[in-house]
PDB file of N, CA and C in Angstrom:
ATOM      1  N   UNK A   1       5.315   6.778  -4.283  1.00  0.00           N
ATOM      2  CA  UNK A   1       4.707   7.999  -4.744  1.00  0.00           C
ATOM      3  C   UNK A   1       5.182   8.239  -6.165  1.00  0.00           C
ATOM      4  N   UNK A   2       4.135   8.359  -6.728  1.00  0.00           N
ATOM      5  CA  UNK A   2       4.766   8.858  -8.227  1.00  0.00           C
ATOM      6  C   UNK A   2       4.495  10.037  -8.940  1.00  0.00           C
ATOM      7  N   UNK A   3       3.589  10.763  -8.206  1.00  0.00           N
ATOM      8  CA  UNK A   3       3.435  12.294  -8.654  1.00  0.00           C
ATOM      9  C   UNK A   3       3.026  12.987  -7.653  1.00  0.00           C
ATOM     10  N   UNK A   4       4.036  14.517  -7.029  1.00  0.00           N
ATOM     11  CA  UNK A   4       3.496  14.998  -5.901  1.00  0.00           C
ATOM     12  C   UNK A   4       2.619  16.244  -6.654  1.00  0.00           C
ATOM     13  N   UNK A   5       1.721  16.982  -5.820  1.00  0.00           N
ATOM     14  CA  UNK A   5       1.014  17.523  -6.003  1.00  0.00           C
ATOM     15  C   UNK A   5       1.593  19.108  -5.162  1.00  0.00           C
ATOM     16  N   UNK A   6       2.164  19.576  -5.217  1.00  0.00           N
ATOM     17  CA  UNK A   6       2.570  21.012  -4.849  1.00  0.00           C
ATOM     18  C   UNK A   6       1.723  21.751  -4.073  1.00  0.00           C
ATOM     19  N   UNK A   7       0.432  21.708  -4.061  1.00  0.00           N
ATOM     20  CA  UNK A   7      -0.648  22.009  -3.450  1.00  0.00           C
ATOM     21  C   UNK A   7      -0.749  21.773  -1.971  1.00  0.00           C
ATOM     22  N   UNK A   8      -0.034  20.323  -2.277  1.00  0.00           N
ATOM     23  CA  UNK A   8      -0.403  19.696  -1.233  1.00  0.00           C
ATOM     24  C   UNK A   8       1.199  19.797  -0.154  1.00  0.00           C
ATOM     25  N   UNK A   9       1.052  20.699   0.887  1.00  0.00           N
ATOM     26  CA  UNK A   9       2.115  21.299   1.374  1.00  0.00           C
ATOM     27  C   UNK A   9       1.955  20.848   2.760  1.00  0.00           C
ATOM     28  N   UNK A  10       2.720  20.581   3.490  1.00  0.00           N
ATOM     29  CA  UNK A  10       2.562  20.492   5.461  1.00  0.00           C
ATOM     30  C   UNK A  10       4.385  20.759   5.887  1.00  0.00           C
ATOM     31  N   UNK A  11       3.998  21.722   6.776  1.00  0.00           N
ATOM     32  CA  UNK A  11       5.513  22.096   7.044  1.00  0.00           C
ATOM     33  C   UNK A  11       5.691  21.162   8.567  1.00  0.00           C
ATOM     34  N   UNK A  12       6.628  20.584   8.891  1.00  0.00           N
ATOM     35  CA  UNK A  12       6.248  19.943  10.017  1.00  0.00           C
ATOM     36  C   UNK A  12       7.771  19.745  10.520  1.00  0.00           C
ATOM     37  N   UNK A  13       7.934  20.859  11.913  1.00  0.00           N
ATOM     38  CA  UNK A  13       8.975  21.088  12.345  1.00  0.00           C
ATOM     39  C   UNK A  13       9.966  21.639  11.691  1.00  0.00           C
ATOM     40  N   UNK A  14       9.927  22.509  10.549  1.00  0.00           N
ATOM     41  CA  UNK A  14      10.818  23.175   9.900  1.00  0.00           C
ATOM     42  C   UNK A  14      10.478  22.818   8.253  1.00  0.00           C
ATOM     43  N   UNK A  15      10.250  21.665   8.481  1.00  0.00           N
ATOM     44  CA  UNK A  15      10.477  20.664   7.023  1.00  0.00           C
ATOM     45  C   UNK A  15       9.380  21.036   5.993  1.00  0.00           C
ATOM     46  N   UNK A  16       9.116  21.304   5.115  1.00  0.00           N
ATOM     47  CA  UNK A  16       7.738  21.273   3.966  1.00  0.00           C
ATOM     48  C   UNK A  16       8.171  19.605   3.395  1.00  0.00           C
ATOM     49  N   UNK A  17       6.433  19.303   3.536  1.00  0.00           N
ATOM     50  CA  UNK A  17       6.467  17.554   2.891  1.00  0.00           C
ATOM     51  C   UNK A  17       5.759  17.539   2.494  1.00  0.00           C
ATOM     52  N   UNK A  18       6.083  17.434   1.056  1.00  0.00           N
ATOM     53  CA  UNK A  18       4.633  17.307  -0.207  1.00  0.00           C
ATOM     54  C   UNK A  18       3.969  16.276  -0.270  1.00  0.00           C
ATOM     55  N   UNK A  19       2.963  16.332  -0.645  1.00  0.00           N
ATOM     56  CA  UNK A  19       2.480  14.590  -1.173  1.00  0.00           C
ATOM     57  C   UNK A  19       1.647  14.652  -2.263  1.00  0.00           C
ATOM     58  N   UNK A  20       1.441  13.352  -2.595  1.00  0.00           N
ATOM     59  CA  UNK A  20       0.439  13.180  -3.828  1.00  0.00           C
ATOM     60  C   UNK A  20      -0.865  13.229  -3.614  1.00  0.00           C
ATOM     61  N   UNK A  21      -1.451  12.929  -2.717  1.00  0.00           N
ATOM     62  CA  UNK A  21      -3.093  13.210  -2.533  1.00  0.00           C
ATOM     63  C   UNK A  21      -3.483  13.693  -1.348  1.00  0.00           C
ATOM     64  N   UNK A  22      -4.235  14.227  -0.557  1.00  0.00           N
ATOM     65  CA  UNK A  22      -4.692  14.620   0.263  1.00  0.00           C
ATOM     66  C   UNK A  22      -5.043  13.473   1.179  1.00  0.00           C
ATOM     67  N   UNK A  23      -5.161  12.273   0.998  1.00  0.00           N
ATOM     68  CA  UNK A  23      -5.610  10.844   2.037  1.00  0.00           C
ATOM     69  C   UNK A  23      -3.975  11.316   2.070  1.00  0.00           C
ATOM     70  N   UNK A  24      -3.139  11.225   1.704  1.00  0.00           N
ATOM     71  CA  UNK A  24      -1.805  10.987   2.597  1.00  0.00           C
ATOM     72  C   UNK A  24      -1.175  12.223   3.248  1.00  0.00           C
ATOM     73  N   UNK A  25      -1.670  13.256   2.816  1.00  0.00           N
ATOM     74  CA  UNK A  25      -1.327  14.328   3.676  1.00  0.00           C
ATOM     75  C   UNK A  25      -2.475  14.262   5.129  1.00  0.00           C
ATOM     76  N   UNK A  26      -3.758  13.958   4.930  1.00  0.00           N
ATOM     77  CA  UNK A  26      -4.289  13.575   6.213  1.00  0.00           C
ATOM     78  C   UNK A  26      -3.292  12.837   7.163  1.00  0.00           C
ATOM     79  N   UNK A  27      -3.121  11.505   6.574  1.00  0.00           N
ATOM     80  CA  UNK A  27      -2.440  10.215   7.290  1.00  0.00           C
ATOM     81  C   UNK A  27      -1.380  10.697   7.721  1.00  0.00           C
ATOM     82  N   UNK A  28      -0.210  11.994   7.205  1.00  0.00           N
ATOM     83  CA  UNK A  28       0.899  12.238   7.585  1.00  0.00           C
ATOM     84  C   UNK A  28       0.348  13.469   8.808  1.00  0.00           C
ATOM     85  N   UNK A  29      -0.501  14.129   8.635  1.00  0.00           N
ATOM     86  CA  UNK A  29      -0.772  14.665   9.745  1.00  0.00           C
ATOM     87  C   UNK A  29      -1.381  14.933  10.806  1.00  0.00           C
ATOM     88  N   UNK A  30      -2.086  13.125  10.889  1.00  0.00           N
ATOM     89  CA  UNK A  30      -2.808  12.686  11.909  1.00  0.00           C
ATOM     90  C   UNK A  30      -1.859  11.818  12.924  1.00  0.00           C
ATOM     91  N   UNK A  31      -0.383  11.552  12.150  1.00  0.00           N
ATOM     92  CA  UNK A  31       0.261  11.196  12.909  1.00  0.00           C
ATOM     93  C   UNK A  31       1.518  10.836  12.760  1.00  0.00           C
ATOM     94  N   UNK A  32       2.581  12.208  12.137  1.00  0.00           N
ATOM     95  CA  UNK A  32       3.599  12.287  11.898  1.00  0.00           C
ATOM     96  C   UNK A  32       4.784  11.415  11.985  1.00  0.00           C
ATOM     97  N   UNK A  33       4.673  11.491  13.254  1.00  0.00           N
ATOM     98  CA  UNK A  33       5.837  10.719  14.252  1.00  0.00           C
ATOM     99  C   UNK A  33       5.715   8.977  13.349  1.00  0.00           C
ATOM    100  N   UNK A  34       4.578   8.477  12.857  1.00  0.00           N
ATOM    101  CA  UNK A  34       5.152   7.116  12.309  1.00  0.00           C
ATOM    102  C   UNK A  34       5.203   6.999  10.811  1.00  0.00           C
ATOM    103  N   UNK A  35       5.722   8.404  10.086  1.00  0.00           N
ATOM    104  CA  UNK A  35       6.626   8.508   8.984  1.00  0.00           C
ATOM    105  C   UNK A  35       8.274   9.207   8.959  1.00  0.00           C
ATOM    106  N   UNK A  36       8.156  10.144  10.196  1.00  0.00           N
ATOM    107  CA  UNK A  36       9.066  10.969  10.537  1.00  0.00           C
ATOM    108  C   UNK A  36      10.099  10.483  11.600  1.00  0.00           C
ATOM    109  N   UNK A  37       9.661   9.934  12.441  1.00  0.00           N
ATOM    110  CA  UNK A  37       9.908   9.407  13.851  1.00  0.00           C
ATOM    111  C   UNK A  37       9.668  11.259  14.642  1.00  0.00           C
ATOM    112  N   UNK A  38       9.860  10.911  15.992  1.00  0.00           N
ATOM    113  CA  UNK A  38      10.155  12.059  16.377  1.00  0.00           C
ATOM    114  C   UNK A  38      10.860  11.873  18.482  1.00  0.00           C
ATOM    115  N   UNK A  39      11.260  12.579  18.909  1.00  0.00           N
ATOM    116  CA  UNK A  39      11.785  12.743  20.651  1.00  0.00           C
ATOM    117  C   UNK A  39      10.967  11.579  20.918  1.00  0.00           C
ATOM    118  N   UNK A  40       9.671  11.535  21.353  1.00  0.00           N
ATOM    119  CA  UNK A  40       8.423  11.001  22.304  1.00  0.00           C
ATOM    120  C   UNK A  40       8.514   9.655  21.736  1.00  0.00           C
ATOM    121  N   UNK A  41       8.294   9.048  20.390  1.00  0.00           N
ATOM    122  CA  UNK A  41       7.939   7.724  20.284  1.00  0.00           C
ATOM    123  C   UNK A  41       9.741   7.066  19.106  1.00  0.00           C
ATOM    124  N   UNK A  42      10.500   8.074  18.903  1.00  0.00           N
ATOM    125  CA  UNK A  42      11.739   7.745  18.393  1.00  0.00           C
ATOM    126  C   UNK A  42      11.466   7.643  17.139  1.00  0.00           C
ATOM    127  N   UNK A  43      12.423   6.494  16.357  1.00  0.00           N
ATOM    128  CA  UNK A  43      12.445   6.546  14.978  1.00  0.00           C
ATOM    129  C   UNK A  43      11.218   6.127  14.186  1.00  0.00           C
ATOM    130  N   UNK A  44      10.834   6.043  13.148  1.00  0.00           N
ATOM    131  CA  UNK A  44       9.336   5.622  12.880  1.00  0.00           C
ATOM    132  C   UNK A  44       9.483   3.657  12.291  1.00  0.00           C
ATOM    133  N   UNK A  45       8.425   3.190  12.108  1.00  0.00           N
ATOM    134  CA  UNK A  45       8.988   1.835  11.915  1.00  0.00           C
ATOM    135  C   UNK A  45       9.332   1.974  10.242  1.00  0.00           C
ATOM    136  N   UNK A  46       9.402   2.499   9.493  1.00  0.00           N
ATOM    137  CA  UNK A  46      10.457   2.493   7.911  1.00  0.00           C
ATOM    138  C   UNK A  46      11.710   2.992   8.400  1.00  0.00           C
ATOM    139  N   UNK A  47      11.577   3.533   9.236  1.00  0.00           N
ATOM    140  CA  UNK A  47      13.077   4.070   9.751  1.00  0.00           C
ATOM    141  C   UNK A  47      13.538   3.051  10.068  1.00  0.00           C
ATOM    142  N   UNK A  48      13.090   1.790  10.731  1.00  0.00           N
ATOM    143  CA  UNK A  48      13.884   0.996  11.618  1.00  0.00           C
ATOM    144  C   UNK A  48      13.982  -0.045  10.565  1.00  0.00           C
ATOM    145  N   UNK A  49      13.215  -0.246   9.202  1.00  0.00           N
ATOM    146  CA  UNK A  49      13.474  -1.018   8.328  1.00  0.00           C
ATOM    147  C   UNK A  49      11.996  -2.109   8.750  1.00  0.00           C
ATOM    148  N   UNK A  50      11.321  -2.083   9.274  1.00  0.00           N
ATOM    149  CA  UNK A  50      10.013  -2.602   9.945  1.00  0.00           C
ATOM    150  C   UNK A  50       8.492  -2.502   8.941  1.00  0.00           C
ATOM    151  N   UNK A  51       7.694  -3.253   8.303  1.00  0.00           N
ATOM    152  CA  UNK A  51       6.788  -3.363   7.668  1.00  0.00           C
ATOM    153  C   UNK A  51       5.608  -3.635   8.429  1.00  0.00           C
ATOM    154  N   UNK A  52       4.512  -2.995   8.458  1.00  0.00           N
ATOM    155  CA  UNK A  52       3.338  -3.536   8.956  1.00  0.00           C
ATOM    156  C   UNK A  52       2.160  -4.371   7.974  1.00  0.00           C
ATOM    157  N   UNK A  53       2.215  -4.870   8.607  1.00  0.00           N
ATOM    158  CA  UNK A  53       0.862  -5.542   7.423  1.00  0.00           C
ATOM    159  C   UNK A  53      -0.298  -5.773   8.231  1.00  0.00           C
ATOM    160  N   UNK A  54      -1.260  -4.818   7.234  1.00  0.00           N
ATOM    161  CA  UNK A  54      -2.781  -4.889   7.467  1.00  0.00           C
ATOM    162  C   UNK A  54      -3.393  -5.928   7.252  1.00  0.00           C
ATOM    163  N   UNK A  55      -4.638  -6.715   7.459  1.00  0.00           N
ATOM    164  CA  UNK A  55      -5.839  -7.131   6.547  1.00  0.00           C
ATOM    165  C   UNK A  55      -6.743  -6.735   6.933  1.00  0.00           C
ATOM    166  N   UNK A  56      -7.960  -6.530   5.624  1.00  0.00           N
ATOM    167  CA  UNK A  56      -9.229  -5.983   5.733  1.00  0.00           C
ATOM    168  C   UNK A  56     -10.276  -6.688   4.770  1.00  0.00           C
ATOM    169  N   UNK A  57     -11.071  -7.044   5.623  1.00  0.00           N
ATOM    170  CA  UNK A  57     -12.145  -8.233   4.590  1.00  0.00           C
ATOM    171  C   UNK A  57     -13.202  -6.926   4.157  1.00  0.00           C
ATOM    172  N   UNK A  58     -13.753  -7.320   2.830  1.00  0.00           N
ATOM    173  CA  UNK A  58     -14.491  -6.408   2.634  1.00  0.00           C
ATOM    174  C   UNK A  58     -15.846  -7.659   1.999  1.00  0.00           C
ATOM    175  N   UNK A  59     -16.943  -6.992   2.548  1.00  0.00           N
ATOM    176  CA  UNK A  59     -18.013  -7.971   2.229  1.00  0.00           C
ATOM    177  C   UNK A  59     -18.552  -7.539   1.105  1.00  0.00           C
ATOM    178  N   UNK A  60     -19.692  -8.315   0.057  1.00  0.00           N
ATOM    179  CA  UNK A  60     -20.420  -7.514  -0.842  1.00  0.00           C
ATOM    180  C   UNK A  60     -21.784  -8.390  -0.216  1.00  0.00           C
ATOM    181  N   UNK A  61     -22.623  -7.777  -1.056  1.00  0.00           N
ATOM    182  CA  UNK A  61     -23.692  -8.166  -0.817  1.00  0.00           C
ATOM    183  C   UNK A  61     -24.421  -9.251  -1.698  1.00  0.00           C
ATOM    184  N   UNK A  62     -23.842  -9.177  -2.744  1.00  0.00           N
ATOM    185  CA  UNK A  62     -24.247 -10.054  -4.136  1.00  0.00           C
ATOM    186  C   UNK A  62     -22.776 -10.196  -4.660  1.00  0.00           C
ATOM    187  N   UNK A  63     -22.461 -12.225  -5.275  1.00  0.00           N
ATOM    188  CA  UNK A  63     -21.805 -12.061  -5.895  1.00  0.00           C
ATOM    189  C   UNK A  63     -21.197 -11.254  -6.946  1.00  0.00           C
ATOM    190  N   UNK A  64     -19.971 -10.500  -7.447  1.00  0.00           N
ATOM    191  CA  UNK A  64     -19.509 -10.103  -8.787  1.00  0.00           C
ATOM    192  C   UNK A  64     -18.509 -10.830  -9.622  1.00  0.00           C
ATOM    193  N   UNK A  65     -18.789 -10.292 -10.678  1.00  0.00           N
ATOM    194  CA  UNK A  65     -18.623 -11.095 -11.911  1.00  0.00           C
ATOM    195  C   UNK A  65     -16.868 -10.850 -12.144  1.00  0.00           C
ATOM    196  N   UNK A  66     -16.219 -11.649 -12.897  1.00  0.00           N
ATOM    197  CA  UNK A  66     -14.870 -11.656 -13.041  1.00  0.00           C
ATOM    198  C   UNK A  66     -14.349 -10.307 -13.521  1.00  0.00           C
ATOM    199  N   UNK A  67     -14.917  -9.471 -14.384  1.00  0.00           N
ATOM    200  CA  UNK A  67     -14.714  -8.341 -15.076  1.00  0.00           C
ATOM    201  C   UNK A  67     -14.436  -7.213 -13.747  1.00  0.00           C
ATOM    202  N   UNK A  68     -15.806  -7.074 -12.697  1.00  0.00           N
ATOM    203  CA  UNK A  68     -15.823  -6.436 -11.997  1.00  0.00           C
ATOM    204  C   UNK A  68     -14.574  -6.579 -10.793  1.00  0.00           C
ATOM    205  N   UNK A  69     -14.152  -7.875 -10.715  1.00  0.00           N
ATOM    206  CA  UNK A  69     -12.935  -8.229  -9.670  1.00  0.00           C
ATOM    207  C   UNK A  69     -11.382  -7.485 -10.454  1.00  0.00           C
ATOM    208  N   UNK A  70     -11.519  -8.038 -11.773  1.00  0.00           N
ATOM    209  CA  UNK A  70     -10.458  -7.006 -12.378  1.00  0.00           C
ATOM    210  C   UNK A  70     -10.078  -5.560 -12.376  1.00  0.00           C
ATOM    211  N   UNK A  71     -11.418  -4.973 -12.786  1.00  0.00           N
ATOM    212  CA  UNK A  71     -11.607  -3.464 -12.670  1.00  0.00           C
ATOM    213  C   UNK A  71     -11.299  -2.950 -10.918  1.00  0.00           C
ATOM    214  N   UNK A  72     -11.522  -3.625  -9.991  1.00  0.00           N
ATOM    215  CA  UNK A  72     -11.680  -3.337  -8.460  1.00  0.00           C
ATOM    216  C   UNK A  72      -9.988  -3.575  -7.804  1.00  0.00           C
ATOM    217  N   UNK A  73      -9.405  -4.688  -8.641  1.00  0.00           N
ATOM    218  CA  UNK A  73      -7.870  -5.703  -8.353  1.00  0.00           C
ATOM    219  C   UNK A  73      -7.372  -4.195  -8.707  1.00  0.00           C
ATOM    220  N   UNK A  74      -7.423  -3.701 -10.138  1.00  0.00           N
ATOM    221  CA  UNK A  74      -6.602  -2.262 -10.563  1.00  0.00           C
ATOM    222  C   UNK A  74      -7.000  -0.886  -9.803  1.00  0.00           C
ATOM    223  N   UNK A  75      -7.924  -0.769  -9.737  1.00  0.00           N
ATOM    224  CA  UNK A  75      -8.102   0.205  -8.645  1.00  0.00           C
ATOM    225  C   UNK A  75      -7.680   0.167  -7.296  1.00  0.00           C
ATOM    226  N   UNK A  76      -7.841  -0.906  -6.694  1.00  0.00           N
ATOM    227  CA  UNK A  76      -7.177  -1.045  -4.938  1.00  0.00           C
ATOM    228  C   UNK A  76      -5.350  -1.123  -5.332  1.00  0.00           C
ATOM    229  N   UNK A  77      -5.219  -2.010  -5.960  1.00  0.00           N
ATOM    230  CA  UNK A  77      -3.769  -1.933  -6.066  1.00  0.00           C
ATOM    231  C   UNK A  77      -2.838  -0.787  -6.771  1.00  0.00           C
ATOM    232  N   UNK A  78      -3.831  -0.063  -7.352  1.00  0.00           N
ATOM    233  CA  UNK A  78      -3.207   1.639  -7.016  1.00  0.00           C
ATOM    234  C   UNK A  78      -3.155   2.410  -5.890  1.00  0.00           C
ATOM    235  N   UNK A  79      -3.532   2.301  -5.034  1.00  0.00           N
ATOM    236  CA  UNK A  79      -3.635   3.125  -4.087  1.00  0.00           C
ATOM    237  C   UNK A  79      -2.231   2.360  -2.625  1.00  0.00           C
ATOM    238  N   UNK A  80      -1.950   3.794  -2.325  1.00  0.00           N
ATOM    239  CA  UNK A  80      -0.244   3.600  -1.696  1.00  0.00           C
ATOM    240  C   UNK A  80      -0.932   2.892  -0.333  1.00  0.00           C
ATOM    241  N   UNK A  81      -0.136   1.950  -0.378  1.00  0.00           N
ATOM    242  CA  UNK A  81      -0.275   0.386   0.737  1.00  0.00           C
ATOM    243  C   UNK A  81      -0.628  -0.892   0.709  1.00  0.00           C
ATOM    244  N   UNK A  82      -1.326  -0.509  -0.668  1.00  0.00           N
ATOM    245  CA  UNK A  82      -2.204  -1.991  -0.895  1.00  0.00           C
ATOM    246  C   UNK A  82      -0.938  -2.663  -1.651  1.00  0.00           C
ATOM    247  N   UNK A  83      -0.682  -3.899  -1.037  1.00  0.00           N
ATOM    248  CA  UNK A  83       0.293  -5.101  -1.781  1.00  0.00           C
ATOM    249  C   UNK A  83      -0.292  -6.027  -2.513  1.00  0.00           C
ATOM    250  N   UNK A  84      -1.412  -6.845  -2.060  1.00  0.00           N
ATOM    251  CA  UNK A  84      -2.166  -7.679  -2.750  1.00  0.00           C
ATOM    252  C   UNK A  84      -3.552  -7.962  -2.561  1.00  0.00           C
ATOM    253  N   UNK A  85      -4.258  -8.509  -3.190  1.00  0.00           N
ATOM    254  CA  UNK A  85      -5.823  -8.263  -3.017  1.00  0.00           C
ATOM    255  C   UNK A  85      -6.184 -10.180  -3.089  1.00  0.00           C
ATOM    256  N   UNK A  86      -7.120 -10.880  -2.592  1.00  0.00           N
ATOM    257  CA  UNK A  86      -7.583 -11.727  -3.106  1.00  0.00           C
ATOM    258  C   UNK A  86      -8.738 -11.770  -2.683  1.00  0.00           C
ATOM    259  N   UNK A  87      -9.448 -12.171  -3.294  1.00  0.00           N
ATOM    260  CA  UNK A  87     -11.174 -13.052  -3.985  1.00  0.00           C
ATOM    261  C   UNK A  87     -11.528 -13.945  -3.092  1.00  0.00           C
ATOM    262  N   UNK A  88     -12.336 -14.043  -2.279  1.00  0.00           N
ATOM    263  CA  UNK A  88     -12.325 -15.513  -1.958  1.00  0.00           C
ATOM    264  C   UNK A  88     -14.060 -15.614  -1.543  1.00  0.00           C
ATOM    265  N   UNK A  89     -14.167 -16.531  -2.085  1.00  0.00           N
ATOM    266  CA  UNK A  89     -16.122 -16.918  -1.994  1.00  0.00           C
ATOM    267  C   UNK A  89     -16.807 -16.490  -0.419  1.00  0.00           C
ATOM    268  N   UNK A  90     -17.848 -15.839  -0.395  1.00  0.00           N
ATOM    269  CA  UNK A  90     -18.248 -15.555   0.999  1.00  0.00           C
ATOM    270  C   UNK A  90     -18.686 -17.041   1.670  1.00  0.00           C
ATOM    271  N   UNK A  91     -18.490 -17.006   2.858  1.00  0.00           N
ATOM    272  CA  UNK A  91     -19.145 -18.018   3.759  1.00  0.00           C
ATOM    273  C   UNK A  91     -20.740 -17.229   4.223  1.00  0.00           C
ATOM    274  N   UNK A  92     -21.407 -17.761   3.804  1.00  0.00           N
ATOM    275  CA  UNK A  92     -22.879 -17.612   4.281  1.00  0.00           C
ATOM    276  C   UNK A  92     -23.648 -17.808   5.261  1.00  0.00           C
TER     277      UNK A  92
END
């Protein structure tokens, strides 16, 4: 996180927890317990030192051009979770 937003407030069990955008104040309060831990499911998995890793293929419909993979590489890899992105030619 690199800039919280004050706005963006959730008190949760005593605690106020700011965040930077509203997608992560959703995500923190659709399901607390696996940033917080809590009684019912215990510590959360960053608590336990535990990483999950996603993948998600995303299709296009028409090749894009190298410019457009750049502009898309900087945009996804801003956003909190994304580690790495790659390109890879569709199978048809």
């Amino acid at each position: 996180m690199t800039k919280v937003d004050r706005s963006l407030l959730f008190n949760y069990r005593g605690i106020d927890h700011y965040f930077c955008s509203s997608q992560c104040l959703d995500r923190f309060k659709a399901h607390p317990h696996l940033f917080v831990g809590d009684p019912k499911h215990g510590m959360s998995p960053k608590q336990k030192g535990q990483t999950a890793l996603k993948k998600c293929r995303i299709g296009f419909a028409e090749p894009i051009d190298d410019e457009l993979k750049v502009v898309m590489q900087q945009s996804l890899l801003s956003l909190m979770g994304i580690e790495s992105l790659v390109f890879e030619e569709s199978l048809l």
